[in-house]
Protein backbone atom coordinates (compact mmCIF):
# COMPACT_ATOMS: atom_id res chain seq x y z
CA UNK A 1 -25.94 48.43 -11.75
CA UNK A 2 -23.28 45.87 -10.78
CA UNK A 3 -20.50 44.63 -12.67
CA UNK A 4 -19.49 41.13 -13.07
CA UNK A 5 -16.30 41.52 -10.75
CA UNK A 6 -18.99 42.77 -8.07
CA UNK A 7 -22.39 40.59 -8.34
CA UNK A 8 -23.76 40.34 -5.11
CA UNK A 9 -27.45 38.48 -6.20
CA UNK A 10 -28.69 41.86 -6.97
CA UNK A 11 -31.23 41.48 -9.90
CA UNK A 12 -33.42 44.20 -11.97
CA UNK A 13 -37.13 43.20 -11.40
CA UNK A 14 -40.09 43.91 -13.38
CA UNK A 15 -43.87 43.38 -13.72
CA UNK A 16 -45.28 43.24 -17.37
CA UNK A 17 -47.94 45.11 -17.94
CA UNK A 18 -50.62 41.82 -18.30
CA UNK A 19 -49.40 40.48 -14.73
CA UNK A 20 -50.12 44.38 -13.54
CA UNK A 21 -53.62 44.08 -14.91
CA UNK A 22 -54.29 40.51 -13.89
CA UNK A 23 -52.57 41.26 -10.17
CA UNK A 24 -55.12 44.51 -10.06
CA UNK A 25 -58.21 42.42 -11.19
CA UNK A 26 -57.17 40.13 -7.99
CA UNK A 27 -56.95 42.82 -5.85
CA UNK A 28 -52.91 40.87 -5.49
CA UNK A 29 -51.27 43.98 -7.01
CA UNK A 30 -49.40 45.09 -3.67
CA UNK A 31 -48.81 41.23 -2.65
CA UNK A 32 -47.33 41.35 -6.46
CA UNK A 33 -45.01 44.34 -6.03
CA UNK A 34 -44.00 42.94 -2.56
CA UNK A 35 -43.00 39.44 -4.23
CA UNK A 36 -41.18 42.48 -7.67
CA UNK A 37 -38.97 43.71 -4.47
CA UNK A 38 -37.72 40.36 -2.70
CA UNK A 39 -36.71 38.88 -6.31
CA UNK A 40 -34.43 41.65 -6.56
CA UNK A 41 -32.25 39.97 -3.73
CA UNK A 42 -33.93 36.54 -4.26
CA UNK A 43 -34.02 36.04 -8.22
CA UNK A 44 -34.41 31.86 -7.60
CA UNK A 45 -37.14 32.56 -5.19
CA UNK A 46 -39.72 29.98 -5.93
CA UNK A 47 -40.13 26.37 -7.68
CA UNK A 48 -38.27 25.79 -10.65
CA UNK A 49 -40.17 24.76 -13.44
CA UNK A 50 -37.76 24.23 -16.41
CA UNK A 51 -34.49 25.89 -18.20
CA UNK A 52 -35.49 27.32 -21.32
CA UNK A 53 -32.62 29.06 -24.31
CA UNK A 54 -33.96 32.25 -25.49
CA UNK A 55 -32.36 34.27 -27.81
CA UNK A 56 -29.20 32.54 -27.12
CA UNK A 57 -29.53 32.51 -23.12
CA UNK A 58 -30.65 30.15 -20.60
CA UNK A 59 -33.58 31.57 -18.97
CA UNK A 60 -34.95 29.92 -15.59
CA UNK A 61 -38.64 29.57 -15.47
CA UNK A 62 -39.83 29.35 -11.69
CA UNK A 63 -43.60 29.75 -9.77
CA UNK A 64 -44.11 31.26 -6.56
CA UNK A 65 -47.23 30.68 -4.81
CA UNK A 66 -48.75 33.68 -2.40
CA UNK A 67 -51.02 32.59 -0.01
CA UNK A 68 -54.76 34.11 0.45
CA UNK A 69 -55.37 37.19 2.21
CA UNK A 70 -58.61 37.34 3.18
CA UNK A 71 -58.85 40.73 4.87
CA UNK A 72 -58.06 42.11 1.23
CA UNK A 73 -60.40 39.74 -0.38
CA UNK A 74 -57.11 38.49 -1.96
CA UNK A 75 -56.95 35.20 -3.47
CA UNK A 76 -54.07 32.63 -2.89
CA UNK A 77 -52.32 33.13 -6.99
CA UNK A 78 -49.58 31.60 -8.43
CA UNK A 79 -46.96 34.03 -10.02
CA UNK A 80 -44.43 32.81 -12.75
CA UNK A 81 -41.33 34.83 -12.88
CA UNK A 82 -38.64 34.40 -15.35
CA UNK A 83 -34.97 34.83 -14.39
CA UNK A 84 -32.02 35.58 -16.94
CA UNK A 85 -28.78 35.07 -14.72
CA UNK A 86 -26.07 37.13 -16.21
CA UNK A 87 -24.28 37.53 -18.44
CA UNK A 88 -25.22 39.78 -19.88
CA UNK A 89 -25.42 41.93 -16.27
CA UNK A 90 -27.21 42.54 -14.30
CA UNK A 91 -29.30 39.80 -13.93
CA UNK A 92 -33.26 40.60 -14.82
CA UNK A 93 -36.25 38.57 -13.76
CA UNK A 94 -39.83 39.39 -15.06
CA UNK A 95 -42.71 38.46 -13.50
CA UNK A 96 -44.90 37.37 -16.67
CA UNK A 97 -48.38 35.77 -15.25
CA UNK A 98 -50.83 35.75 -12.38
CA UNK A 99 -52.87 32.99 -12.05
CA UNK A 100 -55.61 32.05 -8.97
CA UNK A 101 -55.70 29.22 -7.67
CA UNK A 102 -59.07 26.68 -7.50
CA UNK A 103 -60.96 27.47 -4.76
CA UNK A 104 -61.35 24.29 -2.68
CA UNK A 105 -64.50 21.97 -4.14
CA UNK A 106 -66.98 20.94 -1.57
CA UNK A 107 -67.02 16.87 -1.22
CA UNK A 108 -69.85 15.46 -3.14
């Protein structure tokens, strides 16, 4: 755990349990753990989406988009993450939803 006089970007990353059982679904659950270990060094990985307070602290709403792999059968999904900078520390981010995208719609 780092202290505030020692912060390096270091963040505690976590999967909740319904973007663990969506991810598996998907057949995305290692893509999902892969994208759980670079947010621990890259917490602002992704497009920001908004700033939200909760419970008295700014919390930064992002999405991060991993692309199809179809040698898995993997879909391309969209994961939002939530990041709550510190204080207090360390820094957390939770990945909270797993979403696939559209597949492509033939032209009528």
């Amino acid at each position: 755990m780092n202290h505030p006089d020692q912060h390096h970007g270091e963040a505690i990353a976590a999967i909740t349990d319904r973007a663990a059982h969506r991810a598996k679904e998907l057949g995305a659950d290692d893509a999902l753990e892969k994208l759980r270990r670079e947010l621990e060094h890259q917490p602002r990985l992704g497009r920001l989406i908004r700033v939200v307070a909760e419970g008295g602290q700014h919390v930064e709403l992002y999405s991060t988009r991993i692309e199809a792999a179809p040698e898995t059968g993997c879909p391309a999904i969209n994961v939002m993450h939530a990041h709550s900078p510190a204080p207090p520390w360390p820094p957390t981010v939770r990945i909270a939803a797993v979403v696939p995208e559209d597949s492509p719609q033939p032209e009528l």
